[in-house]
N, C-alpha and C. Protein backbone atom coordinates (compact mmCIF):
# COMPACT_ATOMS: atom_id res chain seq x y z
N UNK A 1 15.28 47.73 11.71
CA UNK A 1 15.93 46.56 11.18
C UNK A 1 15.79 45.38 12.13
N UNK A 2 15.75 45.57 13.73
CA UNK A 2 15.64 44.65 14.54
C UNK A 2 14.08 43.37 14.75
N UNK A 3 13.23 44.25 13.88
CA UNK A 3 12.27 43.65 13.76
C UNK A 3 11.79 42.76 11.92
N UNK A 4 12.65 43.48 11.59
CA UNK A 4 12.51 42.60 10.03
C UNK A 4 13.49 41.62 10.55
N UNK A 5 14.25 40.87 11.12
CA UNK A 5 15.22 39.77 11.17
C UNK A 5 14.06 38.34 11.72
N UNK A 6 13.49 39.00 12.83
CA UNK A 6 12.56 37.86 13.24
C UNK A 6 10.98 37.69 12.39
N UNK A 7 10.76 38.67 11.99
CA UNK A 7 10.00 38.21 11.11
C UNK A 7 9.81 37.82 9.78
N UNK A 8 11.36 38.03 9.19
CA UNK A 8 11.66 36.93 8.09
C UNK A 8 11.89 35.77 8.54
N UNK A 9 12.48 35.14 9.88
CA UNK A 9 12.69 34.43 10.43
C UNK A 9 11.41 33.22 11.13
N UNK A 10 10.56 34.13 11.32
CA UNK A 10 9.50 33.44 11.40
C UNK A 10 8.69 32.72 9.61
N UNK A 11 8.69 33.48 8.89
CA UNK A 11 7.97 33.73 7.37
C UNK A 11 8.93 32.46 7.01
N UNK A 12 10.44 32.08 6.86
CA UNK A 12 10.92 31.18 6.98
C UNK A 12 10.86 29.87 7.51
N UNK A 13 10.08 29.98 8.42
CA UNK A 13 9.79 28.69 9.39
C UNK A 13 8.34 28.07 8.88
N UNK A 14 7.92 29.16 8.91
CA UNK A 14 6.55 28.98 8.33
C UNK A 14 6.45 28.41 6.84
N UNK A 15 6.95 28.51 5.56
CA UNK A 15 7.13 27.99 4.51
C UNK A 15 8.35 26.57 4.84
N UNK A 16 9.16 26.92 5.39
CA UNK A 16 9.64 25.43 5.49
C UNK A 16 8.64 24.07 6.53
N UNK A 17 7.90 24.29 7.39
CA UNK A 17 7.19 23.55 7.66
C UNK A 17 5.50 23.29 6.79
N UNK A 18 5.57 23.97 6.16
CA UNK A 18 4.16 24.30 5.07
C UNK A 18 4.38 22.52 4.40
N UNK A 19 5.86 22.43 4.27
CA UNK A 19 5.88 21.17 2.88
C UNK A 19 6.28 20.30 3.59
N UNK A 20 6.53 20.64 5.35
CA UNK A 20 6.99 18.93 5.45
C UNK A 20 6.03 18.05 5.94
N UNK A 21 5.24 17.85 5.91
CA UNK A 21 3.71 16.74 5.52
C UNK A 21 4.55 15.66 4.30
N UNK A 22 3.84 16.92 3.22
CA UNK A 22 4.45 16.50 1.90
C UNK A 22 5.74 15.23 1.74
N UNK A 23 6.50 15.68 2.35
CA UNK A 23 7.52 14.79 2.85
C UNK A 23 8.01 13.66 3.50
N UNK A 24 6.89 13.99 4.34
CA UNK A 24 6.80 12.82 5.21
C UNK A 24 5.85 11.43 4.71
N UNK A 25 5.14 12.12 3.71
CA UNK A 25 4.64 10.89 3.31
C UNK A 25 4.73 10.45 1.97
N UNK A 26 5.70 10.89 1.33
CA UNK A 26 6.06 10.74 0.41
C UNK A 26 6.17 8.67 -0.45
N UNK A 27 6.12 8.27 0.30
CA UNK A 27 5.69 6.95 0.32
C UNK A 27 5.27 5.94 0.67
N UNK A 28 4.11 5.29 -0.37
CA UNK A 28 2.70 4.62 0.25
C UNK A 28 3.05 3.38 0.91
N UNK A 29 2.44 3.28 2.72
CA UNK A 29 3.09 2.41 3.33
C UNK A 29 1.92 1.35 3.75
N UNK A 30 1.82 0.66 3.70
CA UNK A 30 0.38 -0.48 4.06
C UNK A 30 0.10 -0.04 5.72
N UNK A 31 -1.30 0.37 5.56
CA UNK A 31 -1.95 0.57 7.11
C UNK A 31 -2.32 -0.09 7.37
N UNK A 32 -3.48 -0.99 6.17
CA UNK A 32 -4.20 -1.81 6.81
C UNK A 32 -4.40 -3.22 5.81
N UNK A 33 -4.28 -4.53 6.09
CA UNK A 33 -4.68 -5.32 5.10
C UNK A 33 -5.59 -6.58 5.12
N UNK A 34 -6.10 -7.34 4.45
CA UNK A 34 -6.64 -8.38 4.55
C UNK A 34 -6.40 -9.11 3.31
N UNK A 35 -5.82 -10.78 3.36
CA UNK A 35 -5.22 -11.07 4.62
C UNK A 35 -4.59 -10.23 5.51
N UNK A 36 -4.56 -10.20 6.79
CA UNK A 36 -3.20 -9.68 7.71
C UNK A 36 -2.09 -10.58 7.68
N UNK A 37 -0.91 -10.14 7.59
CA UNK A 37 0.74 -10.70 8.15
C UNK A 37 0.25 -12.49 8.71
N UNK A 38 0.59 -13.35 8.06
CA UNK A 38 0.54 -14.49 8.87
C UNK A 38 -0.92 -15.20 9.17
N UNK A 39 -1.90 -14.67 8.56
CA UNK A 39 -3.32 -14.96 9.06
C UNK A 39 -3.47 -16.34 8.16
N UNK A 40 -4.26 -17.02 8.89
CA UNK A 40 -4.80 -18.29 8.34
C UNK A 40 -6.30 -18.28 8.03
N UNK A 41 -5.89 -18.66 6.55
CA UNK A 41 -7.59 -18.43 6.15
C UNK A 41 -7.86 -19.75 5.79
N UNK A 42 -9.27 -20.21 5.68
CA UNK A 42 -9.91 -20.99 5.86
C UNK A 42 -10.94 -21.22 4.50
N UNK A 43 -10.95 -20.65 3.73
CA UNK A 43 -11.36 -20.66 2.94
C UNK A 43 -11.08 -20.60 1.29
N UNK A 44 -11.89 -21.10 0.33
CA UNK A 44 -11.03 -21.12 -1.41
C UNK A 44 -10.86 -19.96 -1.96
N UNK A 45 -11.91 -18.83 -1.35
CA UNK A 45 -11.90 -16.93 -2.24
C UNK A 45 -11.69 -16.35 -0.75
N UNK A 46 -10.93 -15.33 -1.46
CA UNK A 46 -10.63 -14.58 -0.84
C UNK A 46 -10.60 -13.12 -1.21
N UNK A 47 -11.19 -12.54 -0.56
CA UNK A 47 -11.28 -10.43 -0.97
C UNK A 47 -9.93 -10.06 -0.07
N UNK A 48 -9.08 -9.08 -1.42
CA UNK A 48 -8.33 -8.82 -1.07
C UNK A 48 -7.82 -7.29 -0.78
N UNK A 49 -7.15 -6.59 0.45
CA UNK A 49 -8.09 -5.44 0.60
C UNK A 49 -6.25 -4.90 0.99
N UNK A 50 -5.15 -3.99 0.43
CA UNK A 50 -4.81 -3.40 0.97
C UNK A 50 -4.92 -1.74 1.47
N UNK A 51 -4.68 -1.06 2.29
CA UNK A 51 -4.61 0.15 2.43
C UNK A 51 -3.77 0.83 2.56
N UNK A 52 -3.36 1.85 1.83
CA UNK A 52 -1.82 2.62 2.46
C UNK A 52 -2.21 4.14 3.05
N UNK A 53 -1.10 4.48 3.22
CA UNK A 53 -1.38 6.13 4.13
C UNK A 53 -1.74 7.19 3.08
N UNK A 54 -1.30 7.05 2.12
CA UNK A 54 -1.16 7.76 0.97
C UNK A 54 -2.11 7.28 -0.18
N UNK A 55 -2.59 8.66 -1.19
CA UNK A 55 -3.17 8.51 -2.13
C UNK A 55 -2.32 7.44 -3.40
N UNK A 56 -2.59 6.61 -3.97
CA UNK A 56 -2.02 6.10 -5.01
C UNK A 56 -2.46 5.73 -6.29
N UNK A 57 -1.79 5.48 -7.33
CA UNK A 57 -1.90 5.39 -8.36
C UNK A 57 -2.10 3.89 -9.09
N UNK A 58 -3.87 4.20 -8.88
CA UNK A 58 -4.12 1.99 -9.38
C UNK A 58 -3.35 1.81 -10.40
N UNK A 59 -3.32 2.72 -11.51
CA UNK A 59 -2.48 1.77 -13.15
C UNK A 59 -1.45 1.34 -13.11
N UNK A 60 -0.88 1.65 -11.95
CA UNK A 60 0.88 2.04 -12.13
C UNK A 60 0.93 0.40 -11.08
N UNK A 61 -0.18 0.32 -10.42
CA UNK A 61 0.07 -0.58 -9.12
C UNK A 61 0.24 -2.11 -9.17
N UNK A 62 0.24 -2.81 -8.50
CA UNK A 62 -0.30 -4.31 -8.52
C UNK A 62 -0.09 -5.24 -7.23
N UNK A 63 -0.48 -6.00 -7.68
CA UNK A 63 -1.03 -7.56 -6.65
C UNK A 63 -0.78 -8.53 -7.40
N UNK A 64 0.49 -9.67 -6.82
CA UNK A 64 0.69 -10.90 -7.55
C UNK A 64 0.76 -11.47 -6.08
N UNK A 65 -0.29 -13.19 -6.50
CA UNK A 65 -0.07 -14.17 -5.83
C UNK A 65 0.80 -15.08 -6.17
N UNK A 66 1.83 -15.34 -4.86
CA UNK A 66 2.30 -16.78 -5.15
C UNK A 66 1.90 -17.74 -4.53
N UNK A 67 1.46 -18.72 -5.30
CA UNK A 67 1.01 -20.06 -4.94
C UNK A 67 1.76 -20.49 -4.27
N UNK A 68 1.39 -22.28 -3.14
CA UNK A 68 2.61 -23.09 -2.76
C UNK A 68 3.40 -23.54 -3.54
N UNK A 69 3.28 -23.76 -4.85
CA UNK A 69 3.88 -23.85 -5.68
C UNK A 69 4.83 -23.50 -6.45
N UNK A 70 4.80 -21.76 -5.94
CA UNK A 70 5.72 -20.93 -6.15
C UNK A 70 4.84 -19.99 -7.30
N UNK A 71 4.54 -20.87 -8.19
CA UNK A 71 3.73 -20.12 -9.44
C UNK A 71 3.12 -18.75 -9.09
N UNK A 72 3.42 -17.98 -10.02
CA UNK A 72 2.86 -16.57 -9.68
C UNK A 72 1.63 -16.42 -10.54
N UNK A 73 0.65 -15.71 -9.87
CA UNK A 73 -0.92 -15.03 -10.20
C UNK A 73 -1.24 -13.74 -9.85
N UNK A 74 -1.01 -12.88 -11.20
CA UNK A 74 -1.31 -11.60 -10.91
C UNK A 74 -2.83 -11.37 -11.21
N UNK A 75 -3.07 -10.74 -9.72
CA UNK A 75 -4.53 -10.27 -9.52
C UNK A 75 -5.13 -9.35 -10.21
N UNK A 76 -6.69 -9.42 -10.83
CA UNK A 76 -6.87 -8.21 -11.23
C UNK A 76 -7.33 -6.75 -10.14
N UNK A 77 -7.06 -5.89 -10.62
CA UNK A 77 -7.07 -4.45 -9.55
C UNK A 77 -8.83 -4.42 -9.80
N UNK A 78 -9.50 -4.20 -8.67
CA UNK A 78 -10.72 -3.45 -8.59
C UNK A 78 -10.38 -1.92 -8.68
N UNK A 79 -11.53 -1.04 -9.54
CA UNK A 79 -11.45 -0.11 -9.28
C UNK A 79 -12.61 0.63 -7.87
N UNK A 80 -11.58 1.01 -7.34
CA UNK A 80 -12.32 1.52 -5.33
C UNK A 80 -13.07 2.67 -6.11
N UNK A 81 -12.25 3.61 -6.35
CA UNK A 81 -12.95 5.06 -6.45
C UNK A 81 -12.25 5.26 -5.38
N UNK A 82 -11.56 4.93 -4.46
CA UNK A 82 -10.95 5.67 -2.83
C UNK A 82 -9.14 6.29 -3.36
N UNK A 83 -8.89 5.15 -3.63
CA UNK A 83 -7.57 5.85 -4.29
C UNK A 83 -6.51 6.02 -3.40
N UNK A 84 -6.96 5.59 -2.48
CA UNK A 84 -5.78 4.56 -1.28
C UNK A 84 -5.40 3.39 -0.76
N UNK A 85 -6.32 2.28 -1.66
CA UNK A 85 -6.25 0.81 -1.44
C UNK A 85 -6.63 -0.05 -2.82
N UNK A 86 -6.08 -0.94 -2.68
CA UNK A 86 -5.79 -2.20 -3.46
C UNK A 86 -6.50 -3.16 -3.13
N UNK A 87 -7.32 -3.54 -4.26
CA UNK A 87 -8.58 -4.48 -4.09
C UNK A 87 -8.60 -5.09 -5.04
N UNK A 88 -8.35 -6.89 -4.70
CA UNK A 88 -8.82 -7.83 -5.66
C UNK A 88 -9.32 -8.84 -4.90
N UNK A 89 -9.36 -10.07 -5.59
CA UNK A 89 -10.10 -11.21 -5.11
C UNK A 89 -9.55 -12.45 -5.81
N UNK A 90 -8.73 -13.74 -4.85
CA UNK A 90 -8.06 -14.78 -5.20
C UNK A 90 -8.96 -16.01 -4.60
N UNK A 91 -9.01 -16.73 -6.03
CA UNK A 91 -9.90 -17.83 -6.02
C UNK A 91 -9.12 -19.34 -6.16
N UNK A 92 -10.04 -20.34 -6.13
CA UNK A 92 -9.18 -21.65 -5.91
C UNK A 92 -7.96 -21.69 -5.34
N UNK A 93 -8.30 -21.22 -3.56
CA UNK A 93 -6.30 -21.62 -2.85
C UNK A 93 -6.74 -22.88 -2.65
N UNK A 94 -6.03 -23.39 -3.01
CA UNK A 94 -5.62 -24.64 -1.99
C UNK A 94 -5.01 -24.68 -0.60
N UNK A 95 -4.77 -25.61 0.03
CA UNK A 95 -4.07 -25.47 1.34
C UNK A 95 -2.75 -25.11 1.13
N UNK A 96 -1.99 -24.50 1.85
CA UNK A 96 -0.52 -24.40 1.78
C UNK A 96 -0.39 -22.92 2.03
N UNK A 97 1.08 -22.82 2.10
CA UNK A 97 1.41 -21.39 2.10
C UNK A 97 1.85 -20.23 1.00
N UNK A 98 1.05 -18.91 1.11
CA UNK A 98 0.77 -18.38 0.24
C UNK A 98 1.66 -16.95 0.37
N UNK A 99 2.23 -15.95 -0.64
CA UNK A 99 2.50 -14.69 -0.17
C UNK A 99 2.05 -13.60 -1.26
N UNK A 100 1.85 -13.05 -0.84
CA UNK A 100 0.79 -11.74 -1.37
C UNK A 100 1.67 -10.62 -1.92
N UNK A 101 2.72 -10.64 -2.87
CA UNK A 101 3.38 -9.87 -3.34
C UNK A 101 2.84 -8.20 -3.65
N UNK A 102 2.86 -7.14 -3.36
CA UNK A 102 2.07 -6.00 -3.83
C UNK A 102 3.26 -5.10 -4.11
N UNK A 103 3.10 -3.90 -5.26
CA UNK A 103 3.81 -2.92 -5.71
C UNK A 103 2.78 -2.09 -5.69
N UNK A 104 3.71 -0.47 -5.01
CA UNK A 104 2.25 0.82 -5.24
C UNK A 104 3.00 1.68 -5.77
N UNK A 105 2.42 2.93 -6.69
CA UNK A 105 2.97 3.72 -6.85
C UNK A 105 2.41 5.13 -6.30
N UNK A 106 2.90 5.77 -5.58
CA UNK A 106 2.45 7.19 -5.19
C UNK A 106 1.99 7.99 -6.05
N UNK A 107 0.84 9.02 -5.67
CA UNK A 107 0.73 10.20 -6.86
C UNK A 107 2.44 10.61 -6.92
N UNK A 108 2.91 10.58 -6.21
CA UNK A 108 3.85 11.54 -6.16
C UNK A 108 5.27 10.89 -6.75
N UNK A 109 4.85 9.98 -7.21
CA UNK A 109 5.95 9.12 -8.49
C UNK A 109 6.70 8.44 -7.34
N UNK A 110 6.52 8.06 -6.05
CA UNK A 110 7.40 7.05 -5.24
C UNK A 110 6.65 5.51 -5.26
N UNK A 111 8.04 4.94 -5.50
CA UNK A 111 7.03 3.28 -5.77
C UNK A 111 7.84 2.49 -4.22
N UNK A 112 6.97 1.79 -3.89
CA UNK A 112 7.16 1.03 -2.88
C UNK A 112 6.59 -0.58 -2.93
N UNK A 113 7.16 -1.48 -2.48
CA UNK A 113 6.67 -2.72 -2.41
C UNK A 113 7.08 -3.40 -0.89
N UNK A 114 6.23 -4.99 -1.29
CA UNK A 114 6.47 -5.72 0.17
C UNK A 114 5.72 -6.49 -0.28
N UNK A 115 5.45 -7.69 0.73
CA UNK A 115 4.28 -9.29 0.88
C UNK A 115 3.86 -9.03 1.95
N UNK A 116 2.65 -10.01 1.96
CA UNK A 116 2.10 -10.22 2.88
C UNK A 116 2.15 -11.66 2.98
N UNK A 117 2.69 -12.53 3.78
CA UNK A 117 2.64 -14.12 3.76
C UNK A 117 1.20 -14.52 4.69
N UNK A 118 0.72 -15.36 4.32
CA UNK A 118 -0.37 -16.11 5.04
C UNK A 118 -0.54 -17.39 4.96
N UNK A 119 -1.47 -18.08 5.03
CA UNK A 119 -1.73 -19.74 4.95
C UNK A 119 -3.57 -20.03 4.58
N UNK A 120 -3.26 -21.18 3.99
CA UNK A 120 -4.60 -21.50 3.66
C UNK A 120 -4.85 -23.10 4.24
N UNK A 121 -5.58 -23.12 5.23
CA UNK A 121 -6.12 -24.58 5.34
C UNK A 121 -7.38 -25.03 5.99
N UNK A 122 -7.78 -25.49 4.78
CA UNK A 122 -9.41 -25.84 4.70
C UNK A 122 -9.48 -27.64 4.66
């Protein structure tokens, strides 16, 4: 009996750490983007590139620009084929300041959002 206690005990440890990955990433967090946070671009088009840690779900997703104006422009989604980043392309900025509104949804049904603010002056 002294030896079935620790090795259910172990068999236990072992299935509870099996899923915590799973867990931990349970929602898609921006790794990498372009624009970056605050970047000043210089130009009228722009490719727009986010990345998260996690696999996600383009249909469910999106990308809206707000103009200086405030006016909102929702981007169309490229399809990557990668299935971890968000790709479009915003045309005619004008100068001023801009923020990059994005919503993702996880395979795993967790939705997350945030901006990215930047500037345009050409």
């Amino acid at each position: 009996m002294a030896t079935r206690l620790p090795r259910a005990l172990l068999y236990l440890i072992v299935a509870t750490t099996a899923f915590w990955p799973a867990q931990a990433t349970a929602h898609a967090i921006v790794v990498a983007s372009s624009p970056e946070p605050r970047q000043i671009v210089t130009k009228d088009a722009l490719k727009i590139e986010l990345r998260f840690n996690s696999r996600i779900d383009l249909a469910r997703s999106r990308l809206v620009l707000l103009r200086p104006d405030g006016s909102p422009e929702a981007l169309g989604l490229k399809e990557t084929g990668v299935g971890e980043s968000l790709e479009a392309e915003a045309r005619n900025l004008e100068k001023g300041s801009y923020r990059l509104l994005w919503q993702a949804l996880s395979v795993d049904g967790h939705v997350t959002h945030g901006e990215i603010p930047f500037e345009v002056d050409r």
